[in-house]
PDB file of N, CA and C in Angstrom:
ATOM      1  N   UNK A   1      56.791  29.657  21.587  1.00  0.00           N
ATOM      2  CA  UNK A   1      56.410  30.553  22.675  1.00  0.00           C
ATOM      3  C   UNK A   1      54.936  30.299  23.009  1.00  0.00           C
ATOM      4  N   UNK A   2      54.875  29.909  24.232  1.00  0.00           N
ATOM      5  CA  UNK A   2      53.174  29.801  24.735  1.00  0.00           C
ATOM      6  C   UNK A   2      52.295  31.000  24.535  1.00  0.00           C
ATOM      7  N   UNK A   3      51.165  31.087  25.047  1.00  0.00           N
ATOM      8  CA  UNK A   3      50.537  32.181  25.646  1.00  0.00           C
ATOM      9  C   UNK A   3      50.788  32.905  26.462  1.00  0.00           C
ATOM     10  N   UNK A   4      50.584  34.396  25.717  1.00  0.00           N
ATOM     11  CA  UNK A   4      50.983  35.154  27.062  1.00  0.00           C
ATOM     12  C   UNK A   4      50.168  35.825  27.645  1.00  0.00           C
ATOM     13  N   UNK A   5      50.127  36.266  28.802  1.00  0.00           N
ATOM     14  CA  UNK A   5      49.483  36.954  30.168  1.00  0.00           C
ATOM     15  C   UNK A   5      48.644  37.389  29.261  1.00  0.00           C
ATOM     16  N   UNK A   6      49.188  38.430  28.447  1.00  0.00           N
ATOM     17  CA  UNK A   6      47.810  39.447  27.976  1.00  0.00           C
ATOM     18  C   UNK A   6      47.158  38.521  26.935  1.00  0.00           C
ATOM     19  N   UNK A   7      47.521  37.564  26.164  1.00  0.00           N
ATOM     20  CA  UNK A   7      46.589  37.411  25.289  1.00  0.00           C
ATOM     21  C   UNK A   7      45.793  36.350  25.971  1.00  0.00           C
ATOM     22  N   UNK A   8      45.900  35.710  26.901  1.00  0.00           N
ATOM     23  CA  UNK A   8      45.637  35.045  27.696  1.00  0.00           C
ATOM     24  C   UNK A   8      44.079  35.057  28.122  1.00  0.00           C
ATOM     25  N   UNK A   9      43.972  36.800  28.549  1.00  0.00           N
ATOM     26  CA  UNK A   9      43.041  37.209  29.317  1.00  0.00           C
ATOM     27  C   UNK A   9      42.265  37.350  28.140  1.00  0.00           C
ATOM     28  N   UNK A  10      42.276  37.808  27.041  1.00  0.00           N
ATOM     29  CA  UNK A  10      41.292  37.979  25.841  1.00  0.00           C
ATOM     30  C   UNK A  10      40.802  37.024  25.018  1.00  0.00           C
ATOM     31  N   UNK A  11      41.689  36.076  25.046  1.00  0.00           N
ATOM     32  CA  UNK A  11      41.285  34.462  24.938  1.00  0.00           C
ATOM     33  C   UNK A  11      40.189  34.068  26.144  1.00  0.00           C
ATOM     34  N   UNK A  12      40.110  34.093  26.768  1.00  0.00           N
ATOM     35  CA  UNK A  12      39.416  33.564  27.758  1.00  0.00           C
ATOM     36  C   UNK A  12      38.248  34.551  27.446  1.00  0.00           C
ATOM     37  N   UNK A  13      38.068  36.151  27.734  1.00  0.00           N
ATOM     38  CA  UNK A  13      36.662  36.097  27.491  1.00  0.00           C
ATOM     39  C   UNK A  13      36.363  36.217  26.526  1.00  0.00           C
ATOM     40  N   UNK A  14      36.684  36.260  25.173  1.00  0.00           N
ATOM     41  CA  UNK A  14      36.525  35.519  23.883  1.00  0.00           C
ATOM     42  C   UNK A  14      35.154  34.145  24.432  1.00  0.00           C
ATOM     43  N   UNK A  15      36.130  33.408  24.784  1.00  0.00           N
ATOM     44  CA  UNK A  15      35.829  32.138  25.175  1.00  0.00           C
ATOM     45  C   UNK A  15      34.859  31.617  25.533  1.00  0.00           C
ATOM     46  N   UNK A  16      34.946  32.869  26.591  1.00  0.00           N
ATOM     47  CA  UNK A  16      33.383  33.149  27.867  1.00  0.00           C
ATOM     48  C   UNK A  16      32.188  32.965  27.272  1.00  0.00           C
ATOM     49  N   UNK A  17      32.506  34.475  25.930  1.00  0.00           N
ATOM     50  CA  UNK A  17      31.080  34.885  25.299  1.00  0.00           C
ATOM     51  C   UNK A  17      31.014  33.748  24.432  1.00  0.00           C
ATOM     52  N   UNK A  18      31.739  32.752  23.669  1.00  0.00           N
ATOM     53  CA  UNK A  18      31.167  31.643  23.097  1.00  0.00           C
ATOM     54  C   UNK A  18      30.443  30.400  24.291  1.00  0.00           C
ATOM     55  N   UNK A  19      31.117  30.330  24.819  1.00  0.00           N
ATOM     56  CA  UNK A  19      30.128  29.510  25.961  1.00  0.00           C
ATOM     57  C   UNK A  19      28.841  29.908  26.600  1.00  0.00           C
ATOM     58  N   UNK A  20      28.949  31.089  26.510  1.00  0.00           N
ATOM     59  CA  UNK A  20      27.451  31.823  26.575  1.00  0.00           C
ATOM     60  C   UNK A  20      26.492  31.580  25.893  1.00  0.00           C
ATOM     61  N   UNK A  21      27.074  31.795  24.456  1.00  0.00           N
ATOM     62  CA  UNK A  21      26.081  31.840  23.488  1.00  0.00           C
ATOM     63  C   UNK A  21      25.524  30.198  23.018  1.00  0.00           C
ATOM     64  N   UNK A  22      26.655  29.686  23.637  1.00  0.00           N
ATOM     65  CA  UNK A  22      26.340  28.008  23.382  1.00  0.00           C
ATOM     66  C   UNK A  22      25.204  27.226  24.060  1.00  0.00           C
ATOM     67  N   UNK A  23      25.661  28.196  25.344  1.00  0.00           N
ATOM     68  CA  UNK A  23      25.171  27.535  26.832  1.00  0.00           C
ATOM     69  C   UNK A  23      23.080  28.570  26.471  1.00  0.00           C
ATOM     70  N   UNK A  24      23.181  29.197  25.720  1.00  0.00           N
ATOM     71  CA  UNK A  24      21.657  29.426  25.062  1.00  0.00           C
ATOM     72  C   UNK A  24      21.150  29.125  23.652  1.00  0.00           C
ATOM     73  N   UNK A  25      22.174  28.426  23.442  1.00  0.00           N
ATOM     74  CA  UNK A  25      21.829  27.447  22.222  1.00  0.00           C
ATOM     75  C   UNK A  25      21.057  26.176  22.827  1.00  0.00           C
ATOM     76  N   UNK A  26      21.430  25.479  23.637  1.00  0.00           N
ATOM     77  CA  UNK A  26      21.295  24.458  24.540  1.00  0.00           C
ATOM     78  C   UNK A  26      20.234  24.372  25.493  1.00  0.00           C
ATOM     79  N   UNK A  27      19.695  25.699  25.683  1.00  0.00           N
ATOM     80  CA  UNK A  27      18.325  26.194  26.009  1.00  0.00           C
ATOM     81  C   UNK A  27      17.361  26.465  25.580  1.00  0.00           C
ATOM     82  N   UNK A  28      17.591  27.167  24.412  1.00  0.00           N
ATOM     83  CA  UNK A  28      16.695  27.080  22.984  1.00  0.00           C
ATOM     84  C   UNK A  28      16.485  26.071  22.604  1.00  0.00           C
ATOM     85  N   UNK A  29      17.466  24.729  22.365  1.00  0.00           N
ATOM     86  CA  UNK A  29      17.158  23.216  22.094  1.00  0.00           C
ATOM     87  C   UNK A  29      15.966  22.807  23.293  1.00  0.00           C
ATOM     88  N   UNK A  30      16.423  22.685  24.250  1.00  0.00           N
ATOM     89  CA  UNK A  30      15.932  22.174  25.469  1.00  0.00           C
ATOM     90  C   UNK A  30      14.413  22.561  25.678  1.00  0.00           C
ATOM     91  N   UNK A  31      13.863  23.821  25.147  1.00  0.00           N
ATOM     92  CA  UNK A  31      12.695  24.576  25.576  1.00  0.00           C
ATOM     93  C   UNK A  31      12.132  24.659  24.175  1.00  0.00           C
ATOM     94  N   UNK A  32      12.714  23.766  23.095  1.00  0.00           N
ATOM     95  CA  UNK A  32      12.264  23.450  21.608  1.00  0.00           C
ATOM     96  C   UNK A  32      11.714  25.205  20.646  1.00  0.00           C
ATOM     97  N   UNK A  33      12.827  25.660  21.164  1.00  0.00           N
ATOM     98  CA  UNK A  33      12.477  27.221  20.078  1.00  0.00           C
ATOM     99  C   UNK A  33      12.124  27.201  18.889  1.00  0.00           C
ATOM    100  N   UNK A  34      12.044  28.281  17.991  1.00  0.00           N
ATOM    101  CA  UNK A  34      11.863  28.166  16.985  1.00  0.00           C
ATOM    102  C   UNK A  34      13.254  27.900  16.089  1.00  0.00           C
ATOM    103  N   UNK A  35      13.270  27.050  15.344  1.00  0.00           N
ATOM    104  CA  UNK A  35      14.557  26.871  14.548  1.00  0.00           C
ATOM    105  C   UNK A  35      15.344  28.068  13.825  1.00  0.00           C
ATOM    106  N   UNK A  36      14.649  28.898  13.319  1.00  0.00           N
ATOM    107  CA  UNK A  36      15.727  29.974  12.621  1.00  0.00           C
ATOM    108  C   UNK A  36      16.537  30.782  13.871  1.00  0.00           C
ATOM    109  N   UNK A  37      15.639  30.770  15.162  1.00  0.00           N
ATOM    110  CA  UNK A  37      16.465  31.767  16.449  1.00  0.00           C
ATOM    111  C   UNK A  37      17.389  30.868  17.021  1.00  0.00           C
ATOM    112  N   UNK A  38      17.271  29.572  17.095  1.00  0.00           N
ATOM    113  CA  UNK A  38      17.966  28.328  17.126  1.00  0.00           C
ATOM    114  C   UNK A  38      19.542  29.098  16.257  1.00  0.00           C
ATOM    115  N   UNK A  39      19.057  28.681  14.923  1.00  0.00           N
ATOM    116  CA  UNK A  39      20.413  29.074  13.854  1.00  0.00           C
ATOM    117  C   UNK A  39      21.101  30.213  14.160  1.00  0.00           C
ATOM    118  N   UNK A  40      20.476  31.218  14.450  1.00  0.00           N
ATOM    119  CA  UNK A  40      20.607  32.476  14.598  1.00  0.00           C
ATOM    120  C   UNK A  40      22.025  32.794  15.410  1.00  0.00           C
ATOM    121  N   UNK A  41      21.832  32.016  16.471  1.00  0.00           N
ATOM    122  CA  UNK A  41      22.615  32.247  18.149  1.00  0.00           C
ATOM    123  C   UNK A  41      23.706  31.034  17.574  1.00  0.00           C
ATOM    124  N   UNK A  42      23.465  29.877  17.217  1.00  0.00           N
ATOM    125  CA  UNK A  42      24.452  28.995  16.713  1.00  0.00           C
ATOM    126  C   UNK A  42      25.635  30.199  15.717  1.00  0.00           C
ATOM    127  N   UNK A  43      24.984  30.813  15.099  1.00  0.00           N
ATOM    128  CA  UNK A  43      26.289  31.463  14.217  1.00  0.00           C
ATOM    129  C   UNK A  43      26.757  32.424  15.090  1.00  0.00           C
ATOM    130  N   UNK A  44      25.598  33.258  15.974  1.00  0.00           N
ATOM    131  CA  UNK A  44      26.882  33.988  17.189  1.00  0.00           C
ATOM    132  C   UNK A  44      28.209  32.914  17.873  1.00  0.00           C
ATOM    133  N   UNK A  45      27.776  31.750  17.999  1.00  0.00           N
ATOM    134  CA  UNK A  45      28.299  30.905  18.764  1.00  0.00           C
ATOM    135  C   UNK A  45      29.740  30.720  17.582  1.00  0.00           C
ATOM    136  N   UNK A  46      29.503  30.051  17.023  1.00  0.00           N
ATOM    137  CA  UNK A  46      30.636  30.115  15.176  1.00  0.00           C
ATOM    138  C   UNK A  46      31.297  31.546  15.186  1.00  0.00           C
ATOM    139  N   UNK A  47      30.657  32.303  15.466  1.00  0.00           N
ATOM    140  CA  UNK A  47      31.569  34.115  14.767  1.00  0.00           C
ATOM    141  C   UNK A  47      32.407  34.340  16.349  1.00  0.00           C
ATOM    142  N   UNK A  48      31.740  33.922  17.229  1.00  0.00           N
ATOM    143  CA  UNK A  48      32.631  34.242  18.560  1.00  0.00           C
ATOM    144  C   UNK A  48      34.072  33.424  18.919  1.00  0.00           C
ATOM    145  N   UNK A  49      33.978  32.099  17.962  1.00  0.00           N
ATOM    146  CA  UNK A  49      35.158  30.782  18.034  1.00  0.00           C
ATOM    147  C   UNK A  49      35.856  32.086  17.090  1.00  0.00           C
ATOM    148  N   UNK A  50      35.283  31.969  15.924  1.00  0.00           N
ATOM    149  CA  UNK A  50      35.865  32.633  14.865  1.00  0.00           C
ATOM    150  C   UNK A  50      36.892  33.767  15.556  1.00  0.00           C
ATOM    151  N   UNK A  51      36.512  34.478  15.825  1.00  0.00           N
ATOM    152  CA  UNK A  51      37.255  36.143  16.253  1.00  0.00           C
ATOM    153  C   UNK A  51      37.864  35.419  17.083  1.00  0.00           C
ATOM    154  N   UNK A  52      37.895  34.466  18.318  1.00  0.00           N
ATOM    155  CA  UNK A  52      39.304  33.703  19.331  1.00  0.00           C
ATOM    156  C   UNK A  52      40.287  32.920  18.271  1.00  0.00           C
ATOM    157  N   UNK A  53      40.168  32.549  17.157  1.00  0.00           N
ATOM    158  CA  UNK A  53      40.896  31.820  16.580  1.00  0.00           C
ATOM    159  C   UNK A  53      41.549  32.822  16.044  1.00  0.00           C
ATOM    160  N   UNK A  54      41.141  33.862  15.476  1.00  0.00           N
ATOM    161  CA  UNK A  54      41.901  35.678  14.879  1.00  0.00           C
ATOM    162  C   UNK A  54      42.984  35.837  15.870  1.00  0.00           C
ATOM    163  N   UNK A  55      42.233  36.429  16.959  1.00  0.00           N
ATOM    164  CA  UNK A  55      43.083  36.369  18.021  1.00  0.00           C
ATOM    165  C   UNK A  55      44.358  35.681  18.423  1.00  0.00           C
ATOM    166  N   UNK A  56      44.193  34.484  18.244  1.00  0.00           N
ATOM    167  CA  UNK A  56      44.795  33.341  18.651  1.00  0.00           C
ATOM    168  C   UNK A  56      46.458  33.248  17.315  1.00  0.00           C
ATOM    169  N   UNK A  57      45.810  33.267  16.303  1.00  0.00           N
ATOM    170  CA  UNK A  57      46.728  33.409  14.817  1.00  0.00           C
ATOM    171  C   UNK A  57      47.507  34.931  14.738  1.00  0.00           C
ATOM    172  N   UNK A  58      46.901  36.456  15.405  1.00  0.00           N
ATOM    173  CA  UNK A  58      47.360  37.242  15.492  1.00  0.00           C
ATOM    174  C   UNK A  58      48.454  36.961  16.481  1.00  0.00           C
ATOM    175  N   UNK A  59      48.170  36.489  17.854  1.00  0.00           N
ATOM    176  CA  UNK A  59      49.279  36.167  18.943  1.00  0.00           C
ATOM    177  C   UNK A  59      50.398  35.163  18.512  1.00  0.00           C
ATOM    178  N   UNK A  60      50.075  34.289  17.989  1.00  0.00           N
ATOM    179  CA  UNK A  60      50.993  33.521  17.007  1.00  0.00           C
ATOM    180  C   UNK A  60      52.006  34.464  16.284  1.00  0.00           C
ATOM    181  N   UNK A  61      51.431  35.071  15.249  1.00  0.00           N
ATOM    182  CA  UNK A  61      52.181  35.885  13.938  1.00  0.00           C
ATOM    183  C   UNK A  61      53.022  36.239  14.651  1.00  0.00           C
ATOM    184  N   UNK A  62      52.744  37.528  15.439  1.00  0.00           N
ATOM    185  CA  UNK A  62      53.143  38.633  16.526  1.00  0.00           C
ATOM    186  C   UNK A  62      54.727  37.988  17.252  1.00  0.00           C
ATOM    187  N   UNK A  63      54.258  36.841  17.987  1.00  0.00           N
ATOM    188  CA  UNK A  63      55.299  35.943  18.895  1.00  0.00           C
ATOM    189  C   UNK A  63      56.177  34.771  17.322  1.00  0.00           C
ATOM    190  N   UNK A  64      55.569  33.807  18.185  1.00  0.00           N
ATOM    191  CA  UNK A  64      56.355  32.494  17.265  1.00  0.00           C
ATOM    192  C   UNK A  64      56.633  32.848  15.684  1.00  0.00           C
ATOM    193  N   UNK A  65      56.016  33.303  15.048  1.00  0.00           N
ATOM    194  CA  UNK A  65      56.350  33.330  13.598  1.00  0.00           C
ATOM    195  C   UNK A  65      57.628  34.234  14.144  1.00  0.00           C
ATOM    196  N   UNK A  66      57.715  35.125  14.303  1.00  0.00           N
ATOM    197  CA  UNK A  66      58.405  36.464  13.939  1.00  0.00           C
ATOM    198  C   UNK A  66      59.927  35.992  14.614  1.00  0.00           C
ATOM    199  N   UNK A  67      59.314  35.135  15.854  1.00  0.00           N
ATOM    200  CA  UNK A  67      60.433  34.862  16.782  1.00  0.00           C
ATOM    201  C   UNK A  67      61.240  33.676  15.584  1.00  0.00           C
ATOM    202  N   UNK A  68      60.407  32.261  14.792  1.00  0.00           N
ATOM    203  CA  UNK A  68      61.189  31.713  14.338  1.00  0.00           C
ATOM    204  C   UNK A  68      62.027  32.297  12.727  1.00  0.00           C
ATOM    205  N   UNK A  69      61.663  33.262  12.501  1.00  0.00           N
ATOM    206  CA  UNK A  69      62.160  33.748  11.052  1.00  0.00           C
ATOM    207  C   UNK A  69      62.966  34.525  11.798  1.00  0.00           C
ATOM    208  N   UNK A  70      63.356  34.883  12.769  1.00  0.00           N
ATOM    209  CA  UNK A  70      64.714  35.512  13.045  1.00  0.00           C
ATOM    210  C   UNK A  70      65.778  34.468  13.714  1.00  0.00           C
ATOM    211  N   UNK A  71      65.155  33.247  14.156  1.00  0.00           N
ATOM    212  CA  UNK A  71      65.915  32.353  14.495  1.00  0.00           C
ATOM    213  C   UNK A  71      66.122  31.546  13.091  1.00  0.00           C
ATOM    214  N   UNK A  72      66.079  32.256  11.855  1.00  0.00           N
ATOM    215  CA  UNK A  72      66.044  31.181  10.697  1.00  0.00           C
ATOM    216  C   UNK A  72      65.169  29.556  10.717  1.00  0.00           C
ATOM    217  N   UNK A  73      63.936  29.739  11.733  1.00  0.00           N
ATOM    218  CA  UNK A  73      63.345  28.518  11.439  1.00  0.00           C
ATOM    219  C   UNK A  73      62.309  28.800  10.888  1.00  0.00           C
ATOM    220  N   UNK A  74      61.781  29.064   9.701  1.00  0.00           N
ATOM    221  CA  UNK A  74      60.604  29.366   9.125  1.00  0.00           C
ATOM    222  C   UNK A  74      59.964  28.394   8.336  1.00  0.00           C
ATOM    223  N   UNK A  75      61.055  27.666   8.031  1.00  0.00           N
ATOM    224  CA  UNK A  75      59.956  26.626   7.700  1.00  0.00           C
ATOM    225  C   UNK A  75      59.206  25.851   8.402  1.00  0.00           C
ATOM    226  N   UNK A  76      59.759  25.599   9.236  1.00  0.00           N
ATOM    227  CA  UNK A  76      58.664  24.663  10.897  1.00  0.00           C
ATOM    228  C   UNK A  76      57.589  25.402  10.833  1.00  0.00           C
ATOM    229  N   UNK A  77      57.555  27.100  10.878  1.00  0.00           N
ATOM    230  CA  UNK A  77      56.319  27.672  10.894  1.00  0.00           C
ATOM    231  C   UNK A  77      55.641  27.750   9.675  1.00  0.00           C
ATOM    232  N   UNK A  78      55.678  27.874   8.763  1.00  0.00           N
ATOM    233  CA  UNK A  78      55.519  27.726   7.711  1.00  0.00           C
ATOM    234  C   UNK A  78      54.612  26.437   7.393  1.00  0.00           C
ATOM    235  N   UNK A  79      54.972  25.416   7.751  1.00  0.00           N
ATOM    236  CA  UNK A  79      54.359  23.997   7.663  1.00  0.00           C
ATOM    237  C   UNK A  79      53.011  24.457   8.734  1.00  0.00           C
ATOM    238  N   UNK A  80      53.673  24.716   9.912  1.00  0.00           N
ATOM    239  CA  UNK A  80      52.796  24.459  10.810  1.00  0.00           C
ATOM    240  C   UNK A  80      50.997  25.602  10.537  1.00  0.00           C
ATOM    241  N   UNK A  81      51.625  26.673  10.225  1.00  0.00           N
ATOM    242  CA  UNK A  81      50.227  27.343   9.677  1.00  0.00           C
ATOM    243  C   UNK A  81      49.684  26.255   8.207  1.00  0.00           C
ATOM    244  N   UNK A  82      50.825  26.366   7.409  1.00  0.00           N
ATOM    245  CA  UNK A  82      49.561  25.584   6.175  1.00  0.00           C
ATOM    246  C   UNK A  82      49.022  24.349   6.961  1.00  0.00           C
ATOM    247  N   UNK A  83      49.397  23.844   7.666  1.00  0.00           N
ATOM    248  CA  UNK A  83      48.285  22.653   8.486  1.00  0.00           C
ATOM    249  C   UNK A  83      47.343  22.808   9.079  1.00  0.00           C
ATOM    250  N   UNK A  84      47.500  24.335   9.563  1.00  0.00           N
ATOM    251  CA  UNK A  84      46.305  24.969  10.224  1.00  0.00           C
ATOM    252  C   UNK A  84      45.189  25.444   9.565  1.00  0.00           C
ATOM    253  N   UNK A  85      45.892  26.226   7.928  1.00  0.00           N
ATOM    254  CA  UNK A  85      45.216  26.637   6.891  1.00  0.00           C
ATOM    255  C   UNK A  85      44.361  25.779   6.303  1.00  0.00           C
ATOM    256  N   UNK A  86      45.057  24.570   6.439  1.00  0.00           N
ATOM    257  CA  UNK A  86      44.334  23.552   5.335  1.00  0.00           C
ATOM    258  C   UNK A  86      43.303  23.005   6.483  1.00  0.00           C
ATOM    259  N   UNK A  87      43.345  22.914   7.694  1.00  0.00           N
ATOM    260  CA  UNK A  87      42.018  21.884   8.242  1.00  0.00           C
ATOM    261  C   UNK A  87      41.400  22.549   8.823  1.00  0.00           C
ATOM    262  N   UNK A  88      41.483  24.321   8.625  1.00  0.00           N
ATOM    263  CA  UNK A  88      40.343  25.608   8.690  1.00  0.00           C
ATOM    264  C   UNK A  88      40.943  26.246   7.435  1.00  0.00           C
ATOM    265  N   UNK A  89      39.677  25.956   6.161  1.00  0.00           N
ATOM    266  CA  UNK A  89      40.252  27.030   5.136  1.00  0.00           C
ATOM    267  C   UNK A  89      39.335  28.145   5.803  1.00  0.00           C
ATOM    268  N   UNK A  90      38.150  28.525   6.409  1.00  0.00           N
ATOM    269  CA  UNK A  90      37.613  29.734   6.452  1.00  0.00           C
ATOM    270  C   UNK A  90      38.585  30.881   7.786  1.00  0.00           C
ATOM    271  N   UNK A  91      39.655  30.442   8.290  1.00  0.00           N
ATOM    272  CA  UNK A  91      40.668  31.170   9.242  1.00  0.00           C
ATOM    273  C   UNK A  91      41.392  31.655   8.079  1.00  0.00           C
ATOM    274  N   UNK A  92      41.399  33.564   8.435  1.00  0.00           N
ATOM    275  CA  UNK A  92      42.319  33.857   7.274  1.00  0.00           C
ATOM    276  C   UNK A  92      43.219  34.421   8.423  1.00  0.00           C
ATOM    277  N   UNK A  93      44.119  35.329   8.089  1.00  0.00           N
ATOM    278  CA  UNK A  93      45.046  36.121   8.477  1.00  0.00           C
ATOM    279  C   UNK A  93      44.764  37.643   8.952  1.00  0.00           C
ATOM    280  N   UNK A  94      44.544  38.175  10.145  1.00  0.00           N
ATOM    281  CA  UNK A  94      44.089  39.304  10.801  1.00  0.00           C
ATOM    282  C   UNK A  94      43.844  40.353   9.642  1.00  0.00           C
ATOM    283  N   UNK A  95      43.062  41.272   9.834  1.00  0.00           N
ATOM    284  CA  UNK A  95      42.680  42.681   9.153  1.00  0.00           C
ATOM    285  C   UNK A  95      44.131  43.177   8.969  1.00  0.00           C
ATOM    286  N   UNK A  96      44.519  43.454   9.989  1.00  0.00           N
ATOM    287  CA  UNK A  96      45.323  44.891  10.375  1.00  0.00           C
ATOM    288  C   UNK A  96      46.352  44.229   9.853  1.00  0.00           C
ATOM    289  N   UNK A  97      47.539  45.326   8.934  1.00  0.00           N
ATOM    290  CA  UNK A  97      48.567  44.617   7.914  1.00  0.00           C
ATOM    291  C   UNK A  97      49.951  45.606   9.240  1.00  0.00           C
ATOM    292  N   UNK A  98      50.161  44.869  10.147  1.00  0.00           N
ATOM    293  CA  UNK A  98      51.274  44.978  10.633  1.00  0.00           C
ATOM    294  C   UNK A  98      52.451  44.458  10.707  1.00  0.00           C
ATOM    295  N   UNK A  99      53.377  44.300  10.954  1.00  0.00           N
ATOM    296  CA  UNK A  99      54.522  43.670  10.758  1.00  0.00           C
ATOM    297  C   UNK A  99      54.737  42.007  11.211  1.00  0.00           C
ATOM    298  N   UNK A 100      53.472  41.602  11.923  1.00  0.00           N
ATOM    299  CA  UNK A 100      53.780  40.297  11.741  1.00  0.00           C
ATOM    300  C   UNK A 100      53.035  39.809  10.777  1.00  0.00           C
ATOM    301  N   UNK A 101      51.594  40.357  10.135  1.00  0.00           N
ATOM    302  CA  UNK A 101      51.081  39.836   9.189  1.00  0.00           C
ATOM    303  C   UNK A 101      51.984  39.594   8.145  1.00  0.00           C
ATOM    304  N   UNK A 102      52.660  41.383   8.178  1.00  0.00           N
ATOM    305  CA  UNK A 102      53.591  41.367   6.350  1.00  0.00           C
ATOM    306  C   UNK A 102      54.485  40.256   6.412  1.00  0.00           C
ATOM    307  N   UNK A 103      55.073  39.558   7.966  1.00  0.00           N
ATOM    308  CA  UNK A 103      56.494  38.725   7.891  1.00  0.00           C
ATOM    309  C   UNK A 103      55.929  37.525   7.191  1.00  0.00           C
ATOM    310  N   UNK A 104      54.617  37.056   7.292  1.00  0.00           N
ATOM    311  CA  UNK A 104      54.329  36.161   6.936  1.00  0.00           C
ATOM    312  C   UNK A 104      54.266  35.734   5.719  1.00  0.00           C
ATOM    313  N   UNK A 105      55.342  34.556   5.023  1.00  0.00           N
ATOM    314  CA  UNK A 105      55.760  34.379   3.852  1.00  0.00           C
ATOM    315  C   UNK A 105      54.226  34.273   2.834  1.00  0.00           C
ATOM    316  N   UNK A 106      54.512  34.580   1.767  1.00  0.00           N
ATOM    317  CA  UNK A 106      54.139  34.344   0.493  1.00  0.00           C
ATOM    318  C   UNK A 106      53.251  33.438   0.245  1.00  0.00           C
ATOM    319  N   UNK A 107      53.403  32.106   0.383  1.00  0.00           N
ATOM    320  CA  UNK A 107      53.045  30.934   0.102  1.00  0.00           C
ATOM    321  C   UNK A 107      52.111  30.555   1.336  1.00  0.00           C
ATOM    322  N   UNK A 108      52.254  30.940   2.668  1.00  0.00           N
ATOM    323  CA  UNK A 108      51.111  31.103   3.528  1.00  0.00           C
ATOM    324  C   UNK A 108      50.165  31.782   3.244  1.00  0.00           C
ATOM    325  N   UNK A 109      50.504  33.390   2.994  1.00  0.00           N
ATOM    326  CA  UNK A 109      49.476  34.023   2.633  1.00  0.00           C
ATOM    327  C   UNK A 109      48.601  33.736   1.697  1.00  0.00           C
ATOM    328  N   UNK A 110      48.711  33.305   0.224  1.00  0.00           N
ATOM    329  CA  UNK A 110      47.875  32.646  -0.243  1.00  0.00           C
ATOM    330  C   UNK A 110      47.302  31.689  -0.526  1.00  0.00           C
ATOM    331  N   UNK A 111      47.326  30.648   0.698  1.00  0.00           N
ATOM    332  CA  UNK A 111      47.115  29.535   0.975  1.00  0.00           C
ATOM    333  C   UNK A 111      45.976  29.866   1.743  1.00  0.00           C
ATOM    334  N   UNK A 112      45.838  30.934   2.708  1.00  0.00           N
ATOM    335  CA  UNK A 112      44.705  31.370   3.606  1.00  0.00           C
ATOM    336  C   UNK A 112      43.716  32.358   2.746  1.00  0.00           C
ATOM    337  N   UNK A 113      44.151  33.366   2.002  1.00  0.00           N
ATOM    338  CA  UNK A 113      43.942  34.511   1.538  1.00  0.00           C
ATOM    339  C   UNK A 113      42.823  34.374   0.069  1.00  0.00           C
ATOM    340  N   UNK A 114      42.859  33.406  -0.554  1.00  0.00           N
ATOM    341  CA  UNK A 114      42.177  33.061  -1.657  1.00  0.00           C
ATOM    342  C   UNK A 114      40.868  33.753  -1.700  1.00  0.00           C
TER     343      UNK A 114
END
């Protein structure tokens, strides 16, 4: 299942505010700032990807996981997050313990969760 309408729109300004913060990273370079305010805005820039990728893994859980463990395909998903897990270990699995977090098998969860 793609993206949908609504998560769509929160992805994007997610998105926005990281390009923002990038697009004054790139100004701070340019106008030779001081390096720690430099770092500073770089990790807004990192925590703003961060929370779209939450986002992004919550809309996942929510849709495709839930949709393929009732279609009995869970292992496709299954693979497909630990691939995700493994080449972002710092992406964990949303706060909020709702029913697509809990669907999410065992062996995912502590693959992200450590």
């Amino acid at each position: 299942m793609p993206i949908t309408d609504e998560s769509k729109e929160k992805l994007k300004a997610r998105l926005a505010k990281a390009i923002g913060h990038l697009n004054s990273v790139y100004r701070m370079v340019d106008e030779k700032k001081y390096c720690m305010d430099v770092l500073h805005q770089l990790k807004a820039v990192q925590a703003a990807l961060d929370k779209t990728a939450e986002v992004m893994l919550k809309q996942h859980l929510e849709t495709c996981v839930v949709e393929a463990i009732r279609n009995h395909d869970s292992q496709r998903v299954i693979e497909e997050l630990m691939q995700v897990f493994r080449s972002a270990p710092g992406l964990c699995l949303p706060e909020d313990d709702g029913a697509a977090t809990a669907a999410v098998p065992e062996k995912v969860r502590s693959a992200c969760c450590q």
